[in-house]
PDB file of N, CA and C in Angstrom:
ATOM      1  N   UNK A   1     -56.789 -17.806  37.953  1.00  0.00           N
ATOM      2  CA  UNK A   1     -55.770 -18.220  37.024  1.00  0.00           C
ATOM      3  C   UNK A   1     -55.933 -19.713  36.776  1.00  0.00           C
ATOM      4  N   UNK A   2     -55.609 -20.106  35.382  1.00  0.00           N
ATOM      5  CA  UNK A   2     -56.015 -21.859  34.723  1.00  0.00           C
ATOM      6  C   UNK A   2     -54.739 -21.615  34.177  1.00  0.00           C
ATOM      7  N   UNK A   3     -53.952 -22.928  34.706  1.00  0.00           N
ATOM      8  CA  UNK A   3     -52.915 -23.057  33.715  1.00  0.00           C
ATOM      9  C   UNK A   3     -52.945 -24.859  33.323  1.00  0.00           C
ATOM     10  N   UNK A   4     -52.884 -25.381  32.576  1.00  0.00           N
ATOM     11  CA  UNK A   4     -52.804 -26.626  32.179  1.00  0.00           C
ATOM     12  C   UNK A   4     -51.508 -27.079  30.742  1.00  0.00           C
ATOM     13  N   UNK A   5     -51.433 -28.622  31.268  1.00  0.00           N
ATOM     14  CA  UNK A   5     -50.913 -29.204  29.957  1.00  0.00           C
ATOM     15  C   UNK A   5     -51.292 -30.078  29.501  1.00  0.00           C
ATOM     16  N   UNK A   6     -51.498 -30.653  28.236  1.00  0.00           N
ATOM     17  CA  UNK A   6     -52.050 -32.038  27.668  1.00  0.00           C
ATOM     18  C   UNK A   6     -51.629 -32.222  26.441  1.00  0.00           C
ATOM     19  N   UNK A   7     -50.830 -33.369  26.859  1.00  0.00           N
ATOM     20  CA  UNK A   7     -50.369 -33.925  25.592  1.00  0.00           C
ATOM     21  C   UNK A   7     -51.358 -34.692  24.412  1.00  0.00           C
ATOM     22  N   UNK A   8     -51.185 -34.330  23.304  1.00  0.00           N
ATOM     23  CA  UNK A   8     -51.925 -35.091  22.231  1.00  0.00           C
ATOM     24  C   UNK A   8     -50.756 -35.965  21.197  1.00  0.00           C
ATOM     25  N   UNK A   9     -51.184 -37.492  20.696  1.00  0.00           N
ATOM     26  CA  UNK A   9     -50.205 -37.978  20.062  1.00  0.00           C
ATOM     27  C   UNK A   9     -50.366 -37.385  18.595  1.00  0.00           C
ATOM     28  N   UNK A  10     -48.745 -37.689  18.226  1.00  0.00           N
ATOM     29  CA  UNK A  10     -48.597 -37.262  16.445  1.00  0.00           C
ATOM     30  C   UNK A  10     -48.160 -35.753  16.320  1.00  0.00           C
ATOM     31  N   UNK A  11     -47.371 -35.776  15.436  1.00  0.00           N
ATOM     32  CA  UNK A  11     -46.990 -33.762  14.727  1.00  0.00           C
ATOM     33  C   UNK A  11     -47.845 -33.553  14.281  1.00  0.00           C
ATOM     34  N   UNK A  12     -48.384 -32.315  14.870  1.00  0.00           N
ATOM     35  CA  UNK A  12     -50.058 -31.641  14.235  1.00  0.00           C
ATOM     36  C   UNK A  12     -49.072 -31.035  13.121  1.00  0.00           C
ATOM     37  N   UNK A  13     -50.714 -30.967  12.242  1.00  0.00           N
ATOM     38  CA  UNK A  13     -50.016 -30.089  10.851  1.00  0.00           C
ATOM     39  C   UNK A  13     -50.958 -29.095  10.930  1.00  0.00           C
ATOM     40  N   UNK A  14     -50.570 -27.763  10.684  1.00  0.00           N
ATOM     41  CA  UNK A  14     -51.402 -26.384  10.875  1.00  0.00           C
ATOM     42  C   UNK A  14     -52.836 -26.746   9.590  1.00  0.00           C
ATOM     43  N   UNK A  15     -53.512 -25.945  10.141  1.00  0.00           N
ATOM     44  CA  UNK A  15     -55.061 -25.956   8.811  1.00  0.00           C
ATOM     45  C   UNK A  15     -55.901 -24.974   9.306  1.00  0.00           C
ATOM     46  N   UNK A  16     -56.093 -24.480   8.251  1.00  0.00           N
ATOM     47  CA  UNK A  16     -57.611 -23.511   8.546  1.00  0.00           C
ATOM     48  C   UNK A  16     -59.144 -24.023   8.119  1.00  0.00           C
ATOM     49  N   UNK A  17     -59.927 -23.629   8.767  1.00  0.00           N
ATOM     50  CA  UNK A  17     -61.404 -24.245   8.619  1.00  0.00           C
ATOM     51  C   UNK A  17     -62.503 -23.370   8.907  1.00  0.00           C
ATOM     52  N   UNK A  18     -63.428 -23.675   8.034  1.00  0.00           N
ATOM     53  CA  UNK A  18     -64.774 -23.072   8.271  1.00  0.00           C
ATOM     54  C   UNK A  18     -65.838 -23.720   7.369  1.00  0.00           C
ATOM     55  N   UNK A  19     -66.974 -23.500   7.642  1.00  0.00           N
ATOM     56  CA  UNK A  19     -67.998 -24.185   7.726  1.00  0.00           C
ATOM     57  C   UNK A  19     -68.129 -24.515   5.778  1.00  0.00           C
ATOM     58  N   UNK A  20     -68.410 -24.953   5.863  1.00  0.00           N
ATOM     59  CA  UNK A  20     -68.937 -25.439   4.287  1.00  0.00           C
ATOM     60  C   UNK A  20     -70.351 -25.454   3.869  1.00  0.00           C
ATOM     61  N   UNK A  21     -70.792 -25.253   2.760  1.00  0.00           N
ATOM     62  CA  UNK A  21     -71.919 -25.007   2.275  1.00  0.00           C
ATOM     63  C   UNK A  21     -72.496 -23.616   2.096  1.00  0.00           C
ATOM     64  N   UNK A  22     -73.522 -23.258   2.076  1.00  0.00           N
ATOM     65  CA  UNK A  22     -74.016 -21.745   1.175  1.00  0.00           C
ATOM     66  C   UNK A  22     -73.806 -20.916   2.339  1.00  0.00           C
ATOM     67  N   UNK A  23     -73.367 -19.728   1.926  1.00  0.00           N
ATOM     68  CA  UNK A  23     -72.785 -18.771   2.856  1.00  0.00           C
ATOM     69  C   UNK A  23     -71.076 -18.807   3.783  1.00  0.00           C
ATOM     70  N   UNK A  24     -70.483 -20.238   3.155  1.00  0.00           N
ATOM     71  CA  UNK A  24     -69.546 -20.147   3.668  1.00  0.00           C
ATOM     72  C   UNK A  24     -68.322 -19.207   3.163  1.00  0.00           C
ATOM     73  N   UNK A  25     -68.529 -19.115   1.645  1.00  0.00           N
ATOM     74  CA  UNK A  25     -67.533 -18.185   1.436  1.00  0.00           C
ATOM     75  C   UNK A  25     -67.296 -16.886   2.366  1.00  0.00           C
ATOM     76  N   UNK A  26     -68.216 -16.424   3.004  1.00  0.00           N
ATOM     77  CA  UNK A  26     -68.206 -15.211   3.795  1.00  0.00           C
ATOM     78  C   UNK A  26     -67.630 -15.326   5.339  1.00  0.00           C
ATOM     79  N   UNK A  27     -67.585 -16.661   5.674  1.00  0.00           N
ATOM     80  CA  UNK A  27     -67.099 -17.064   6.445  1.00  0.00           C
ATOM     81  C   UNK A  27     -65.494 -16.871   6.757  1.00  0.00           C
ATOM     82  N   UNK A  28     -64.981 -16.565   8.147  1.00  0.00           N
ATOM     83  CA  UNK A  28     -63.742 -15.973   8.245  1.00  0.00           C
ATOM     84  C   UNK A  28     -63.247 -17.554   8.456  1.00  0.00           C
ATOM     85  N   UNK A  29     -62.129 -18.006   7.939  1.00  0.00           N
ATOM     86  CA  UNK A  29     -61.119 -19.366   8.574  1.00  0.00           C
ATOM     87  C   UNK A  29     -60.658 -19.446   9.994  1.00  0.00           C
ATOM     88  N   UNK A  30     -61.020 -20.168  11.322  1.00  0.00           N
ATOM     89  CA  UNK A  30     -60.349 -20.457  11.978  1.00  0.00           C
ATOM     90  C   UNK A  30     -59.128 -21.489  12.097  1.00  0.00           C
ATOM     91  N   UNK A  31     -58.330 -21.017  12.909  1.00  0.00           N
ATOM     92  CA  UNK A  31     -57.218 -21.779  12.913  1.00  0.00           C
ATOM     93  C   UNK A  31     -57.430 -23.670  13.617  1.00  0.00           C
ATOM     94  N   UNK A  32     -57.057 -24.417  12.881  1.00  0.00           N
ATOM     95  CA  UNK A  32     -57.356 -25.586  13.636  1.00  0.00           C
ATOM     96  C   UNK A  32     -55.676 -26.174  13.321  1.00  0.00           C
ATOM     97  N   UNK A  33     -55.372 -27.588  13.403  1.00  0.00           N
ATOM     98  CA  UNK A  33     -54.201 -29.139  13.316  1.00  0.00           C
ATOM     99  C   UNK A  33     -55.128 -30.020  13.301  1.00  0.00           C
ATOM    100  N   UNK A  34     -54.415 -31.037  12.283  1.00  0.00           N
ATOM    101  CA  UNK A  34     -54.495 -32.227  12.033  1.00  0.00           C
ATOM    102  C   UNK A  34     -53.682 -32.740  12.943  1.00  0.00           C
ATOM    103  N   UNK A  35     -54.094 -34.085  13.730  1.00  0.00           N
ATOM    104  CA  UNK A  35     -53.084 -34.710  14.218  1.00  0.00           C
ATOM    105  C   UNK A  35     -52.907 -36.141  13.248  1.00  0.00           C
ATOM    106  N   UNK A  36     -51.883 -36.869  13.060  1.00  0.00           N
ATOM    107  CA  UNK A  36     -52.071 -38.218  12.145  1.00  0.00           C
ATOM    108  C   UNK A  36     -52.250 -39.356  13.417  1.00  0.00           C
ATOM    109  N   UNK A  37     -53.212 -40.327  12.852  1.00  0.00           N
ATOM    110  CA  UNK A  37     -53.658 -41.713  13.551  1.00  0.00           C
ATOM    111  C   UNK A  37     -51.952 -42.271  13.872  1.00  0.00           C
ATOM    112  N   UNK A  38     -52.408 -42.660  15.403  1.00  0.00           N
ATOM    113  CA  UNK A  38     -51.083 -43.046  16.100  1.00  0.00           C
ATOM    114  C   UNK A  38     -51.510 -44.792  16.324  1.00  0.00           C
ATOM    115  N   UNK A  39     -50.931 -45.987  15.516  1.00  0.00           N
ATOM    116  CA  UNK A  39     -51.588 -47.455  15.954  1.00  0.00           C
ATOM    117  C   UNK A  39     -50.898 -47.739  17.353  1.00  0.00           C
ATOM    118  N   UNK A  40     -49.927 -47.607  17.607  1.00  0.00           N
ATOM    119  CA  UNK A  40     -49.730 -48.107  18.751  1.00  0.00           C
ATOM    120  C   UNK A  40     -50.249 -47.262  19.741  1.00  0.00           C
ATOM    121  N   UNK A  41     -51.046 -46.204  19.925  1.00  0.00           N
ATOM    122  CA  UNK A  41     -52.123 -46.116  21.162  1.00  0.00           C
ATOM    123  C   UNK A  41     -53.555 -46.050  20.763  1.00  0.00           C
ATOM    124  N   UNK A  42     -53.247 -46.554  19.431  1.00  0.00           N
ATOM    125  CA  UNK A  42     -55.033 -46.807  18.795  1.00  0.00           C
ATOM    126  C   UNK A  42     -55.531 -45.415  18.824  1.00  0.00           C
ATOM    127  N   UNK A  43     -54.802 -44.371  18.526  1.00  0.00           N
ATOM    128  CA  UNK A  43     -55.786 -43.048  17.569  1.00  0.00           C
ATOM    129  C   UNK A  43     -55.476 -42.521  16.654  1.00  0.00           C
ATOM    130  N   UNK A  44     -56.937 -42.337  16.088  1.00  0.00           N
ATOM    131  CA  UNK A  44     -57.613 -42.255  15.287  1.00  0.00           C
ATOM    132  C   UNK A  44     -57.088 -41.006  15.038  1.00  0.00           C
ATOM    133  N   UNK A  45     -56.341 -40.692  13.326  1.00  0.00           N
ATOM    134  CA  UNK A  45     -56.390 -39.278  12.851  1.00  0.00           C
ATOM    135  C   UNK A  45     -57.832 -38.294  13.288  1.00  0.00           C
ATOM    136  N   UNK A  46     -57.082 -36.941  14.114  1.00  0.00           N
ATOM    137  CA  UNK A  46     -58.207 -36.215  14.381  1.00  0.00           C
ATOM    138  C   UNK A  46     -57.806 -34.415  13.931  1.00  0.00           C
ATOM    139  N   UNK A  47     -59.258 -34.353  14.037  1.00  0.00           N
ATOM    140  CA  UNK A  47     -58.302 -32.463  13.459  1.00  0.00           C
ATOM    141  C   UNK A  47     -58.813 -31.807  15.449  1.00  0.00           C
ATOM    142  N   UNK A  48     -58.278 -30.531  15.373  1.00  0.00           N
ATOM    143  CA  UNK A  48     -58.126 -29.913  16.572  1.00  0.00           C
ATOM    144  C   UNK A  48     -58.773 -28.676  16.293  1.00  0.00           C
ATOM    145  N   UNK A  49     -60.197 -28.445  16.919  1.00  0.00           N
ATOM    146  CA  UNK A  49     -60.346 -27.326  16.641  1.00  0.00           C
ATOM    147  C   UNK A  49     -60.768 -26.265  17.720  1.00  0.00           C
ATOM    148  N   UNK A  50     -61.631 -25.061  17.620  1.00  0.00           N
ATOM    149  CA  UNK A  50     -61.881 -24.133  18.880  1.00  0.00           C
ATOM    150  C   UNK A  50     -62.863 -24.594  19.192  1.00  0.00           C
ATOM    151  N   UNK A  51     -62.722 -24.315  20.550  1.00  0.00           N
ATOM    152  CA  UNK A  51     -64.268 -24.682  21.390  1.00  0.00           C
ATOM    153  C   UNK A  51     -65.391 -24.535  20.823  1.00  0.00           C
ATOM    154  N   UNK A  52     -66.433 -25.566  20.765  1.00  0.00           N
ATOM    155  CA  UNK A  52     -67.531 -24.812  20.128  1.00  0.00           C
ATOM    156  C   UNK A  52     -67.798 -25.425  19.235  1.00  0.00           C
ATOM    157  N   UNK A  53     -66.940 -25.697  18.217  1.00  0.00           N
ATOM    158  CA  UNK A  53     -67.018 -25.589  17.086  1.00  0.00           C
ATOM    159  C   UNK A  53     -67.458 -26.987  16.602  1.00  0.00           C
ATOM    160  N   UNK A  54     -67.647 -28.363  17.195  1.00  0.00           N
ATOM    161  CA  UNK A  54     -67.923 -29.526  16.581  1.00  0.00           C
ATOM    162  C   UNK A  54     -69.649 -29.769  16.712  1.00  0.00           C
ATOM    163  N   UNK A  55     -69.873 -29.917  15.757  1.00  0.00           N
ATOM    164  CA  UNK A  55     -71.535 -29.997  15.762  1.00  0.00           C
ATOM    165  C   UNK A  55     -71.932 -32.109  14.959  1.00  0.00           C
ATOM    166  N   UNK A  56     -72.649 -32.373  15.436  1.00  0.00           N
ATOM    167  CA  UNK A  56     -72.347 -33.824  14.086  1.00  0.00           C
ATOM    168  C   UNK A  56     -73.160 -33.422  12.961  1.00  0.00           C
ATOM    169  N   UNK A  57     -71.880 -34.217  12.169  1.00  0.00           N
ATOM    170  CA  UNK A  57     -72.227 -34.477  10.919  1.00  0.00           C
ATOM    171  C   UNK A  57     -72.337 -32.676  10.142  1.00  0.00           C
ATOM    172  N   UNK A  58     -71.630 -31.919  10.949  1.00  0.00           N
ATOM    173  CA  UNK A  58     -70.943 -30.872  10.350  1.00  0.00           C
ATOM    174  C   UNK A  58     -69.924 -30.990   9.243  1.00  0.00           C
ATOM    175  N   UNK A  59     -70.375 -30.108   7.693  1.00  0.00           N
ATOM    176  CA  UNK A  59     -69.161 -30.069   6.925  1.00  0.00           C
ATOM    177  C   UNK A  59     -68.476 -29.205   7.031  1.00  0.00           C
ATOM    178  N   UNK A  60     -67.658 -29.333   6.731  1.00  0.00           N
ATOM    179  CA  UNK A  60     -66.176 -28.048   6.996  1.00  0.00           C
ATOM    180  C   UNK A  60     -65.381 -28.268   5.684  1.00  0.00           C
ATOM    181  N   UNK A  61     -64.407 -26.936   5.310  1.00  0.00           N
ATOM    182  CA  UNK A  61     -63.742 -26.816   4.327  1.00  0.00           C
ATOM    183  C   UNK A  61     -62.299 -26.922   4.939  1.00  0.00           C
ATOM    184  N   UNK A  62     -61.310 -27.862   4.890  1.00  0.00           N
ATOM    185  CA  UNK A  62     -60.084 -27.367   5.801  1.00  0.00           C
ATOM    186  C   UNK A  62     -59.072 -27.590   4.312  1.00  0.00           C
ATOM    187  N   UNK A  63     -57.964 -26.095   5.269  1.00  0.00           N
ATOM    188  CA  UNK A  63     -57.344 -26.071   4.344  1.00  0.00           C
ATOM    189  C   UNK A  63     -55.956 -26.553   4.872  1.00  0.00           C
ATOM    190  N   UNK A  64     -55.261 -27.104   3.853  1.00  0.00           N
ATOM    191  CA  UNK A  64     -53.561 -27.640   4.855  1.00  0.00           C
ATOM    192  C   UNK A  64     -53.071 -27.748   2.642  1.00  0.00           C
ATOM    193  N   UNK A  65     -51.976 -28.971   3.272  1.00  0.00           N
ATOM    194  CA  UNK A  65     -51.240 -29.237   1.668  1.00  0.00           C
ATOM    195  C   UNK A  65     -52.501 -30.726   1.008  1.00  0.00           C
ATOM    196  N   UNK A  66     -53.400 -30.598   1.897  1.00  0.00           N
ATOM    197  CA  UNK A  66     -54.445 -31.878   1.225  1.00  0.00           C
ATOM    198  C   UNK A  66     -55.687 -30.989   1.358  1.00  0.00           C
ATOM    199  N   UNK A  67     -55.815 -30.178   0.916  1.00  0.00           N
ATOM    200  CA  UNK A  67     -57.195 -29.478   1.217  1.00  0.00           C
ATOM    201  C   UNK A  67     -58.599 -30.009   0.420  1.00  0.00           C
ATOM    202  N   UNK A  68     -59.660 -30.163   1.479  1.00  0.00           N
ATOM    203  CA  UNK A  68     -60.961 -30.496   0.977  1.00  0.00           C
ATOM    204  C   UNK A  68     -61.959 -29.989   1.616  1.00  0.00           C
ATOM    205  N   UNK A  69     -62.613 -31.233   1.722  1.00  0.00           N
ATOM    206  CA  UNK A  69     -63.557 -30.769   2.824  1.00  0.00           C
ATOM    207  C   UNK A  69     -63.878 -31.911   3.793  1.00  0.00           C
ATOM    208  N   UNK A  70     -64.604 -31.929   4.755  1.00  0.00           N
ATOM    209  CA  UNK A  70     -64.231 -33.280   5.859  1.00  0.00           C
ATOM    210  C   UNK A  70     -65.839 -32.697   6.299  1.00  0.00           C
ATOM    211  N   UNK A  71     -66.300 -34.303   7.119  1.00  0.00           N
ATOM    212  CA  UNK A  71     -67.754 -34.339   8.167  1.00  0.00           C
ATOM    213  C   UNK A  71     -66.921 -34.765   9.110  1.00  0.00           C
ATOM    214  N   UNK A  72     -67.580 -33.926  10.335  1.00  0.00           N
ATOM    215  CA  UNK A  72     -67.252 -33.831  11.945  1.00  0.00           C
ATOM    216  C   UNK A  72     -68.038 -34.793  12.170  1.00  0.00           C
ATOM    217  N   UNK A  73     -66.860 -35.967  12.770  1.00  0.00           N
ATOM    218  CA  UNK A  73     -67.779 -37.567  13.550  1.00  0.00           C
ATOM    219  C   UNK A  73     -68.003 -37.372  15.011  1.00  0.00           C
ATOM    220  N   UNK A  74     -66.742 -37.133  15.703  1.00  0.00           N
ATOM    221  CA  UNK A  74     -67.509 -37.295  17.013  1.00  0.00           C
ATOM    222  C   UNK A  74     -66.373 -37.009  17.681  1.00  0.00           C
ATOM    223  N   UNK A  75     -66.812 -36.206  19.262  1.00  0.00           N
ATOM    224  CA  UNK A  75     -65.802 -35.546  20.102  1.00  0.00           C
ATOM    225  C   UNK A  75     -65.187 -36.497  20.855  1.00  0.00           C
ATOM    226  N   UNK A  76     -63.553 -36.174  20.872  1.00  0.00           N
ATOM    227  CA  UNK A  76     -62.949 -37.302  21.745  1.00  0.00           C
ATOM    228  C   UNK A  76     -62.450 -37.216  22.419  1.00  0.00           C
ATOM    229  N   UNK A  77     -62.615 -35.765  22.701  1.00  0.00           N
ATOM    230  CA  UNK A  77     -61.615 -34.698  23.302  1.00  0.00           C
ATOM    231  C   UNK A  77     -61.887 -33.460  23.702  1.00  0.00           C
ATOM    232  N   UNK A  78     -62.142 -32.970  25.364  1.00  0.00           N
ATOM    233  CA  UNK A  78     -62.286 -31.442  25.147  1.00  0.00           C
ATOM    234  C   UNK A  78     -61.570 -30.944  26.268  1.00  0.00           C
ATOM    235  N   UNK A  79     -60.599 -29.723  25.579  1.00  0.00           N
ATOM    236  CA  UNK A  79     -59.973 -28.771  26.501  1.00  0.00           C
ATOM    237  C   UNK A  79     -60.561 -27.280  27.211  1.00  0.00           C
ATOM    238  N   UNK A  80     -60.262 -26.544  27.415  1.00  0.00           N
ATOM    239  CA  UNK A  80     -60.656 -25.578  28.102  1.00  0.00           C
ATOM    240  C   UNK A  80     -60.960 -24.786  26.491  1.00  0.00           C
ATOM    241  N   UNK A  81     -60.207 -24.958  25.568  1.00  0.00           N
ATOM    242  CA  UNK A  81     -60.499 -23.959  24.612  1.00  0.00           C
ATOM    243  C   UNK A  81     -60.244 -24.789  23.056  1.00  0.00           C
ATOM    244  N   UNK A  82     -60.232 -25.542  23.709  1.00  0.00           N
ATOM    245  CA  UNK A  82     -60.497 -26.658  22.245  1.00  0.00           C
ATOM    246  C   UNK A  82     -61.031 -27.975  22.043  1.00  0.00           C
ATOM    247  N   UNK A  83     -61.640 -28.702  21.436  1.00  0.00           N
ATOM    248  CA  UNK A  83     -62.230 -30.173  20.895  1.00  0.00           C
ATOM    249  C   UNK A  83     -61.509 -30.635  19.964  1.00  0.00           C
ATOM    250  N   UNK A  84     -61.406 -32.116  20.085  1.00  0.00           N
ATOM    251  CA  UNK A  84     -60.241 -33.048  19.778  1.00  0.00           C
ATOM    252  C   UNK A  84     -61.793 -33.956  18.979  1.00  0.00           C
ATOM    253  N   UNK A  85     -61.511 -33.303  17.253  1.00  0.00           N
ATOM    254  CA  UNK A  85     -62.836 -34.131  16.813  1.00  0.00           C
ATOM    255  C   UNK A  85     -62.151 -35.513  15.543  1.00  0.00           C
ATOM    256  N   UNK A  86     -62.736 -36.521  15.589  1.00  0.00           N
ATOM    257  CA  UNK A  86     -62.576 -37.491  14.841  1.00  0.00           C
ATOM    258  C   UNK A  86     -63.684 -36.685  13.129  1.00  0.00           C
ATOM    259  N   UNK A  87     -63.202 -37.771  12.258  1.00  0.00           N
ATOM    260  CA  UNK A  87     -64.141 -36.801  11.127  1.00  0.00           C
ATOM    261  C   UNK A  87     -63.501 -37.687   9.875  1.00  0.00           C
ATOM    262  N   UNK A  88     -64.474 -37.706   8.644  1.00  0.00           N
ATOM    263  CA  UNK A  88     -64.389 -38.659   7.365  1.00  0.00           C
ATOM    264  C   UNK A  88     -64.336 -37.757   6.312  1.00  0.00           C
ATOM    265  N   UNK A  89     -63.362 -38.159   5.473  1.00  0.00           N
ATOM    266  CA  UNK A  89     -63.473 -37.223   4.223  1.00  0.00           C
ATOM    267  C   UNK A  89     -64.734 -36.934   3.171  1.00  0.00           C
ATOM    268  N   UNK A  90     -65.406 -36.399   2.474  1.00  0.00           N
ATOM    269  CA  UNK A  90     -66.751 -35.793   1.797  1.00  0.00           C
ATOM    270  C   UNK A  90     -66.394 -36.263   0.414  1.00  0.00           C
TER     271      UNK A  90
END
């Protein structure tokens, strides 16, 4: 049995994501959050996604009420079943 807690700063906002580029339409959406950049502990807006899933300089399609597409910068963060990735808009 694993039980854990970890706090992350900021109200995540729900988003779905999957890979971008040819063949992504076929691609199923996983569930990820945005968290928003917090200055007073110096972080950096990051999205939250499933294990696995941050590759660099990966594009992704995420969807929320700002939907685009975003490149995966770099891991800052990893849980038992998720990565805490930094990333620039496309």
């Amino acid at each position: 049995m694993r039980a854990g807690v970890q706090i992350l700063p900021g109200i995540p906002q729900g988003a779905a994501i999957r890979a971008a580029g040819a063949g992504a339409a076929a691609e199923q959406y996983a569930p990820a959050f945005l968290l928003p950049a917090v200055a007073a502990l110096q972080a950096p807006e990051t999205l939250v996604v499933p294990a696995g899933w941050f590759k660099p300089n990966r594009e992704i399609e995420v969807v929320t009420d700002r939907s685009g597409k975003l490149r995966l910068a770099s891991v800052i963060d990893r849980g038992a079943d998720f990565e805490c990735v930094t990333f620039e808009a496309v």
